[in-house]
Protein backbone atom coordinates (compact mmCIF):
# COMPACT_ATOMS: atom_id res chain seq x y z
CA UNK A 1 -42.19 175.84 -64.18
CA UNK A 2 -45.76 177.36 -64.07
CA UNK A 3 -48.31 175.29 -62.86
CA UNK A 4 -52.53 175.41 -62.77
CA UNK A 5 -54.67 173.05 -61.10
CA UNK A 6 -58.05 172.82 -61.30
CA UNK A 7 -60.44 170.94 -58.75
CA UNK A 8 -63.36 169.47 -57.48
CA UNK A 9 -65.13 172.71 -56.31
CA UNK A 10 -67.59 170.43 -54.13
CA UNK A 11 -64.61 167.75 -52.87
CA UNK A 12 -61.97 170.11 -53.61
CA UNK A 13 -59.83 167.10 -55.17
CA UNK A 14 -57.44 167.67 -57.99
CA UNK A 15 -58.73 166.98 -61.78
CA UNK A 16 -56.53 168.59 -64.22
CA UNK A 17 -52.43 169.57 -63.61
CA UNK A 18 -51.32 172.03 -66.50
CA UNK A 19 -47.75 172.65 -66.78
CA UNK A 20 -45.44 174.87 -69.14
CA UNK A 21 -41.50 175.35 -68.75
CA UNK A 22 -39.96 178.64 -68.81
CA UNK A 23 -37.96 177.67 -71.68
CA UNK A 24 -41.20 176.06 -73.56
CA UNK A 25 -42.95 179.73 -72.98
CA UNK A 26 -39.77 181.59 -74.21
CA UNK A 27 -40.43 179.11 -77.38
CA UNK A 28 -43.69 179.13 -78.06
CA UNK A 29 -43.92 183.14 -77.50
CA UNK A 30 -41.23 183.25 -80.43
CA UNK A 31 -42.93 180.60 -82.53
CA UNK A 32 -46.59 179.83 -82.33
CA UNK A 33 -47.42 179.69 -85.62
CA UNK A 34 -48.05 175.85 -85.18
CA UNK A 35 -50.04 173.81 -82.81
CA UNK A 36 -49.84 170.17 -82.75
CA UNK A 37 -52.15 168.51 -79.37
CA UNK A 38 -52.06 164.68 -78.73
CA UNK A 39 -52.44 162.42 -75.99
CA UNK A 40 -50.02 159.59 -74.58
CA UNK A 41 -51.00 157.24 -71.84
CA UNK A 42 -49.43 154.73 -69.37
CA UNK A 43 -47.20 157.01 -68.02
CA UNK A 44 -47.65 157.43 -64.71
CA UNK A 45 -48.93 155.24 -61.46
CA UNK A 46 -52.04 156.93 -61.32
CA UNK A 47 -53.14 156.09 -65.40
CA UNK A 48 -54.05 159.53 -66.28
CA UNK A 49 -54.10 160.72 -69.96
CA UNK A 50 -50.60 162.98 -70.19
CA UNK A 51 -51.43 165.77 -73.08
CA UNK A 52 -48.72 167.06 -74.97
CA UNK A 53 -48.80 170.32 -76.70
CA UNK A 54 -46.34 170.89 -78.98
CA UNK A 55 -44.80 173.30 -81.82
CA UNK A 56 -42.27 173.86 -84.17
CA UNK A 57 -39.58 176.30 -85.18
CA UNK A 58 -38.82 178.22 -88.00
CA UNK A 59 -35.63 176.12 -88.15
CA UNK A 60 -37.68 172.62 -88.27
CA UNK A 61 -37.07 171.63 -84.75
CA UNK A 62 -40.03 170.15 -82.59
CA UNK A 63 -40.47 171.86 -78.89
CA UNK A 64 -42.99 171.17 -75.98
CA UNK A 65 -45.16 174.17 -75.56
CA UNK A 66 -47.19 172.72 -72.25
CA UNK A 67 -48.21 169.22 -70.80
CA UNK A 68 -51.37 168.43 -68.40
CA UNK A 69 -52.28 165.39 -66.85
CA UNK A 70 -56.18 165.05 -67.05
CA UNK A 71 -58.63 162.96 -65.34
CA UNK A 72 -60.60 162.97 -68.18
CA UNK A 73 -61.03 163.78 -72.25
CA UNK A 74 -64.09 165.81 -72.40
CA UNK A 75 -64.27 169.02 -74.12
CA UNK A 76 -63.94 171.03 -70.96
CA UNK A 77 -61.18 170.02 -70.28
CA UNK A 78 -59.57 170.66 -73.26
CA UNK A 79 -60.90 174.14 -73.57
CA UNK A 80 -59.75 174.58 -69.78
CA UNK A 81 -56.29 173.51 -71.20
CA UNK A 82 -56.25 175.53 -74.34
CA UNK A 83 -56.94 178.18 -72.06
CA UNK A 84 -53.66 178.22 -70.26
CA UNK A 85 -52.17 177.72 -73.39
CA UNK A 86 -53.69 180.96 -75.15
CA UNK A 87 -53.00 183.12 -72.18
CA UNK A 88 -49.41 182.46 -72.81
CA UNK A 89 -49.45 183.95 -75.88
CA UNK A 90 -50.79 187.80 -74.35
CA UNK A 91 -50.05 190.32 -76.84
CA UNK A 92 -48.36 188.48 -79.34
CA UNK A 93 -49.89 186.08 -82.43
CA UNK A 94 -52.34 183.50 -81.57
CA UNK A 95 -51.84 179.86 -83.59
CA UNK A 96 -52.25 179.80 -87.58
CA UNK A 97 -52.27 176.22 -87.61
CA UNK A 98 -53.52 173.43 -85.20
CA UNK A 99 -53.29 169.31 -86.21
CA UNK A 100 -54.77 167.09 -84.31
CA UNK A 101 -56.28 163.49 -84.32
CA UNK A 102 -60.41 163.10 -84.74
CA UNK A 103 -61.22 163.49 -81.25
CA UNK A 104 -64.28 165.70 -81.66
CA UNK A 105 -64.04 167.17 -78.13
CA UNK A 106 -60.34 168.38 -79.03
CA UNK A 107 -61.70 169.43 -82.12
CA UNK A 108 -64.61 171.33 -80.52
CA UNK A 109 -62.18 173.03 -78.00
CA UNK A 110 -59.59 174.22 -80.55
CA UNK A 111 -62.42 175.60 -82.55
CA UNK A 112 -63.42 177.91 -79.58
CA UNK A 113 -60.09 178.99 -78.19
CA UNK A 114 -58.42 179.47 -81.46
CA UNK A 115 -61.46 180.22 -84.12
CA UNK A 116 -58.81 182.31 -86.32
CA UNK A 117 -56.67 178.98 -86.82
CA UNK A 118 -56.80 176.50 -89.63
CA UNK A 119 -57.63 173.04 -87.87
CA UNK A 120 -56.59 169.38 -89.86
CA UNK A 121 -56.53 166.11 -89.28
CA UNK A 122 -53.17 163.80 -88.92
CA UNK A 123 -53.07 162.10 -92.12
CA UNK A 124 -51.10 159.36 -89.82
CA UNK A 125 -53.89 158.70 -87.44
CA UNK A 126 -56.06 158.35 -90.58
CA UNK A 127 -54.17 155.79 -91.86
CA UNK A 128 -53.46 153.97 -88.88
CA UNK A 129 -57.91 153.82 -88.46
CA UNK A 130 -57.99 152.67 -91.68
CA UNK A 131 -55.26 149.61 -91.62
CA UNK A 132 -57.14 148.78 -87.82
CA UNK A 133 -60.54 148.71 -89.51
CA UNK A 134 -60.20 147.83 -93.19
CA UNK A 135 -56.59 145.80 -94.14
CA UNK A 136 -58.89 142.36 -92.84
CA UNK A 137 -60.88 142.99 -95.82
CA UNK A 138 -57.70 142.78 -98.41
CA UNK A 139 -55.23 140.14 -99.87
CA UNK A 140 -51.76 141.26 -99.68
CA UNK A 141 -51.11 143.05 -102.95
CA UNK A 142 -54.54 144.24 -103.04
CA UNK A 143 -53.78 145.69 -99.77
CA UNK A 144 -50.42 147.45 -100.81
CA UNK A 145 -52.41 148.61 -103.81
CA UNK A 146 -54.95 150.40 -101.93
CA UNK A 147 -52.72 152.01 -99.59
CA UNK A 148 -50.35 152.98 -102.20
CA UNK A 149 -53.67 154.96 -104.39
CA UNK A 150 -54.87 156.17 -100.49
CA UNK A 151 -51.72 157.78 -99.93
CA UNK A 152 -52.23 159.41 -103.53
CA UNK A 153 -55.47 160.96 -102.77
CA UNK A 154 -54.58 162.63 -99.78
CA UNK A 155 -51.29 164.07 -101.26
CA UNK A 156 -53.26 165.32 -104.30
CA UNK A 157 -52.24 168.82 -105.24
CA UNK A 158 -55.33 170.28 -106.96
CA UNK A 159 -59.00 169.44 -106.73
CA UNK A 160 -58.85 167.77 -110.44
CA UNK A 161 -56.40 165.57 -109.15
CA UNK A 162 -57.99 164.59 -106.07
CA UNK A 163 -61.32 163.86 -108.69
CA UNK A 164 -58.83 161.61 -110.93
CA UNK A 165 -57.02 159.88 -108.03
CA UNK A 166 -60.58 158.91 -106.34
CA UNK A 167 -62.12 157.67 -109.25
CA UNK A 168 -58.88 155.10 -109.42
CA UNK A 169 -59.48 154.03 -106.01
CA UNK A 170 -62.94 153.17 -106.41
CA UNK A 171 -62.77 149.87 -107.20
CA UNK A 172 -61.28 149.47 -104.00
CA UNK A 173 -64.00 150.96 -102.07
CA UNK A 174 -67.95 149.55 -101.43
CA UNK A 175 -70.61 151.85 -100.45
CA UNK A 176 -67.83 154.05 -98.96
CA UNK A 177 -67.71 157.76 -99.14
CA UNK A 178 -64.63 160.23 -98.30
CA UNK A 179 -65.77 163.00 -95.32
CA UNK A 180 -64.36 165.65 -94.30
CA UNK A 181 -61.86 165.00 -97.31
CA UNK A 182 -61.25 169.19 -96.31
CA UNK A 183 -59.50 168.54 -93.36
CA UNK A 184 -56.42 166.13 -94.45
CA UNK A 185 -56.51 166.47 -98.35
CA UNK A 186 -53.41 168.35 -99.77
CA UNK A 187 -55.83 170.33 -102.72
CA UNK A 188 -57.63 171.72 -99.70
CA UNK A 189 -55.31 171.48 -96.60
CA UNK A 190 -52.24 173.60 -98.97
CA UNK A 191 -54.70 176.53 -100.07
CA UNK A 192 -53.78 177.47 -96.84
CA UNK A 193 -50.44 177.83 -94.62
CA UNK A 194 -49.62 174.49 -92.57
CA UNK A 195 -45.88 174.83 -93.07
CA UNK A 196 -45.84 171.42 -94.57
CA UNK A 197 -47.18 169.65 -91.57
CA UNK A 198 -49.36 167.23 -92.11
CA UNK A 199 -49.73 165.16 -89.55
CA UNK A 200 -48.79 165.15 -85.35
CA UNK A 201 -45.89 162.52 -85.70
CA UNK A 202 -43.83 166.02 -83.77
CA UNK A 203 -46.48 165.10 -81.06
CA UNK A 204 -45.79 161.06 -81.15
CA UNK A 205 -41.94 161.93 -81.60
CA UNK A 206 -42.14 163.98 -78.19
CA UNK A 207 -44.38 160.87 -76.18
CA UNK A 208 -41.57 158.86 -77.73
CA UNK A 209 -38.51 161.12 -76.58
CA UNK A 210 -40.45 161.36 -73.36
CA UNK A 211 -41.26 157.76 -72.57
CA UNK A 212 -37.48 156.83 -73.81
CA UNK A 213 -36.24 158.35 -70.78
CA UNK A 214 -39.10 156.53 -68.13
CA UNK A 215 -37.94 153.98 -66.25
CA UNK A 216 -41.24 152.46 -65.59
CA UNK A 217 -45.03 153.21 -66.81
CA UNK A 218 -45.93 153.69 -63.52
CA UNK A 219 -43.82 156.84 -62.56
CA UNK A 220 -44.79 159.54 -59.91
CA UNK A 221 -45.91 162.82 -61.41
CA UNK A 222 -42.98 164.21 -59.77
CA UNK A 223 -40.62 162.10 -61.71
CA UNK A 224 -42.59 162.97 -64.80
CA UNK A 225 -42.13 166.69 -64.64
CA UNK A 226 -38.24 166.04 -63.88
CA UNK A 227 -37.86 163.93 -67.04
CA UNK A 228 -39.92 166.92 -69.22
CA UNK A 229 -37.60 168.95 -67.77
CA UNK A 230 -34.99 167.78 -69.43
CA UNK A 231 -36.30 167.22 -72.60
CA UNK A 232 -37.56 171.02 -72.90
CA UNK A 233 -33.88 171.85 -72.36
CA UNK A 234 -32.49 169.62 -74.70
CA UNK A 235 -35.23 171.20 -77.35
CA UNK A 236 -34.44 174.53 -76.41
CA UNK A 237 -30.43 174.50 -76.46
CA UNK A 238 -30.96 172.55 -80.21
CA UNK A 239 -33.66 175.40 -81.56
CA UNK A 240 -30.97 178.30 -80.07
CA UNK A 241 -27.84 176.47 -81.48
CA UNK A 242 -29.72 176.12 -85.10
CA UNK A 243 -31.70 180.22 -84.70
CA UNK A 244 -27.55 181.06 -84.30
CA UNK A 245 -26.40 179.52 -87.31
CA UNK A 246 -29.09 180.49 -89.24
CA UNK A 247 -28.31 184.13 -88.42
CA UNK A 248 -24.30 183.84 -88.79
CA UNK A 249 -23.48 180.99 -91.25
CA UNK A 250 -23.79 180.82 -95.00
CA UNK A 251 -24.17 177.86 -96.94
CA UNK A 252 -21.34 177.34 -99.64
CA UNK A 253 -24.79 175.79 -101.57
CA UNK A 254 -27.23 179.11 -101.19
CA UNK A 255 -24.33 181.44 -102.01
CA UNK A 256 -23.99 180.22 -105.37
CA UNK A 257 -27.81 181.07 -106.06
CA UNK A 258 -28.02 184.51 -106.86
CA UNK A 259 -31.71 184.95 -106.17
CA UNK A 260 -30.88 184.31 -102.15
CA UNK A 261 -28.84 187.29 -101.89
CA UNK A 262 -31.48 189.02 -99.81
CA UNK A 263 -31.85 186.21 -97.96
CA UNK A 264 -28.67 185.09 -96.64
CA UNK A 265 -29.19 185.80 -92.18
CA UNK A 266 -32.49 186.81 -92.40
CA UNK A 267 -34.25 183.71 -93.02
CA UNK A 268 -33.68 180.31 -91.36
CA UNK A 269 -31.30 177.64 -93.61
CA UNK A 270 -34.19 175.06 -93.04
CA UNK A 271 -36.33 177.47 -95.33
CA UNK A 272 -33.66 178.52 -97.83
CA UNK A 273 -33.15 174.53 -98.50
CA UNK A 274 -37.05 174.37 -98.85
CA UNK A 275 -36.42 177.17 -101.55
CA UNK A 276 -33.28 175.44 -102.69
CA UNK A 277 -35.22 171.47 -103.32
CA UNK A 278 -37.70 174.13 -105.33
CA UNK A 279 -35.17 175.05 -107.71
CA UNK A 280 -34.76 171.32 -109.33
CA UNK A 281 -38.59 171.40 -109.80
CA UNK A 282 -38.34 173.37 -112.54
CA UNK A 283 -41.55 174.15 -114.66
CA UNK A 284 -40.70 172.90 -117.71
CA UNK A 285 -39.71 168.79 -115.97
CA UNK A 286 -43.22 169.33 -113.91
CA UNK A 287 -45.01 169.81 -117.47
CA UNK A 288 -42.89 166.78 -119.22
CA UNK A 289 -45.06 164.75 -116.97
CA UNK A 290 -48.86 166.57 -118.27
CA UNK A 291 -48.52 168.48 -114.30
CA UNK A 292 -48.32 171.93 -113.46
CA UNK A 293 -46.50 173.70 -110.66
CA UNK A 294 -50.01 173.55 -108.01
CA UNK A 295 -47.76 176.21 -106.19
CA UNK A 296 -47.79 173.84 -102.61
CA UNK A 297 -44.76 175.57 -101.46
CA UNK A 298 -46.13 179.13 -101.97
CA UNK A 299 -50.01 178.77 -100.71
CA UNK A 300 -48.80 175.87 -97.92
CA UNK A 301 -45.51 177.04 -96.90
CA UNK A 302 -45.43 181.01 -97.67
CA UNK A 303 -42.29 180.27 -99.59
CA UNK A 304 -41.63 180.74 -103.75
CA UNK A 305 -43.02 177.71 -105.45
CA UNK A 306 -41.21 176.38 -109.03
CA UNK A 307 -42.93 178.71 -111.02
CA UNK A 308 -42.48 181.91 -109.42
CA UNK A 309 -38.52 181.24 -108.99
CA UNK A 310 -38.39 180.27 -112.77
CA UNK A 311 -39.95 183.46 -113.48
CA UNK A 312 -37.62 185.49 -110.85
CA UNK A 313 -34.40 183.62 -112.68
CA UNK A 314 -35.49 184.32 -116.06
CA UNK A 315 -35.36 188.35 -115.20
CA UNK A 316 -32.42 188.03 -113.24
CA UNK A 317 -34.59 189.35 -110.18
CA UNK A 318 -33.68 188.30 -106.40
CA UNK A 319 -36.28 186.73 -104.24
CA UNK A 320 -37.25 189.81 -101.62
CA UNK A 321 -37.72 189.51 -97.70
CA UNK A 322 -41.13 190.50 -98.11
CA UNK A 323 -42.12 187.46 -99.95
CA UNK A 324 -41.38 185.37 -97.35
CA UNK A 325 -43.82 184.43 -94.91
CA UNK A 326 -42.71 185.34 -91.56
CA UNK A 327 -42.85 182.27 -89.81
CA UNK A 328 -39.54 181.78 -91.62
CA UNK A 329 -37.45 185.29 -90.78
């Protein structure tokens, strides 16, 4: 484990404890394309906020990349957090994505660590304000209704969409506005690479992993590092298992697709399935329903969307190794 503590310079008592694993810096050094920051409480017998960081490999496993206990939430801290987290990453690619919930001060710190990374907002902690502060205001179906057309504006592929879907929800809404509709709506969040991550539920499933294996809320820190300690190595063993399949094992499935040839060891399985689910959305079904392609899978994912496979099979061309993003090699 490294460890940095930072103090009271006047009372010289401890603040902030930030923590990485030597496996979670082997991992995140190999993978830290995506950045994913939240928050879990009642952890330990001294209350203090325990920060996860977390990220994700190119075979769709979740890892820890660092934890902190803090004393507070401001935005120094976070930026003093951040911090440690960025200087892991010395000579090698910084973040391309960051998620995180609407806590401005987070926000304001990721903005000046990482100012070359995209930054969104969890669709899930979205929803979960808006059933806390608006489902009161609804009848039952009314309520299922609304959710059901929310869930349809966020996921809307192109701008037109996200124009048509709103104006269908209005009659839900009263002197309400959408901000910062940028931040979590698929026509803007997918014109750029977040890997299909929309939300920090890799960040909840880690508090929940974590907390499965506390025996009480009121742990020492001690105990707490022990039990992180076990998850990281659990996380690491299942990303190195799944990196050495990816590089040795071929799919009976991907074989039979010609176009993968290229492929086959040199990207992981997770992303040749994401290529794979493509091929049944062929162009022609996607304009039987008055759609087009919106190419999510090619600007959000850096992988061949319908369209440009359908083209590729009609010419009897293979997908290349260059047009994959590299996230996924």
């Amino acid at each position: 484990m490294t460890y940095y503590i930072q103090a009271e310079p006047s009372t010289n008592v401890v603040q902030h404890i930030f923590f990485c694993h030597d496996k979670s810096f082997e991992m995140w050094r190999a993978f830290p394309h995506v950045l994913m920051i939240d928050a879990t409480y009642k952890t330990n017998m001294y209350n203090l906020p325990f920060l996860q960081v977390v990220g994700m490999s190119s075979t769709n496993h979740t890892f820890c990349v660092a934890h902190a206990f803090l004393s507070n939430e401001q935005e120094a801290t976070y930026v003093w957090v951040l911090e440690r987290v960025r200087s892991m990453l010395h000579e090698c690619m910084e973040p391309r994505l960051i998620l995180t919930d609407r806590d401005q001060a987070l926000i304001n710190a990721c903005r000046k660590i990482f100012p070359g990374a995209h930054r969104y907002l969890c669709k899930f902690h979205i929803l979960q304000n808006i059933v806390k502060h608006c489902k009161g205001s609804f009848n039952g179906q009314d309520w299922e209704a609304f959710i059901n057309q929310w869930k349809t504006v966020c996921n809307s592929a192109t701008e037109e969409l996200y124009k048509y879907n709103v104006l269908n929800l209005q009659r839900h809404l009263v002197n309400q506005q959408l901000t910062c509709i940028q931040l979590f709506v698929s026509a803007w969040t997918n014109q750029t690479l977040t890997f299909l991550q929309s939300t920090t539920s890799r960040a909840e499933g880690a508090h929940a992993a974590l907390k499965k294996q506390l025996t009480t809320r009121r742990c020492s820190l001690e105990s707490l590092v022990k039990k992180v300690d076990t998850l990281v190595l659990k996380q690491y063993a299942q990303i190195k298992k799944s990196l050495e399949e990816s590089r040795t094992k071929r799919m009976n499935s991907h074989l039979q697709i010609p176009m993968f040839s290229n492929l086959l060891l040199k990207v992981s399985i997770h992303a040749l399935n994401l290529l794979e689910n493509e091929l049944t959305r062929r162009i022609d079904t996607l304009r039987s329903f008055g759609s087009t392609c919106a190419c999510q899978l090619y600007s959000g994912a850096g992988l061949l969307c319908a369209c440009r496979l359908e083209r590729l099979q009609n010419t009897d061309c293979v997908i290349q190794l260059e047009d994959i993003d590299i996230f996924w090699r």
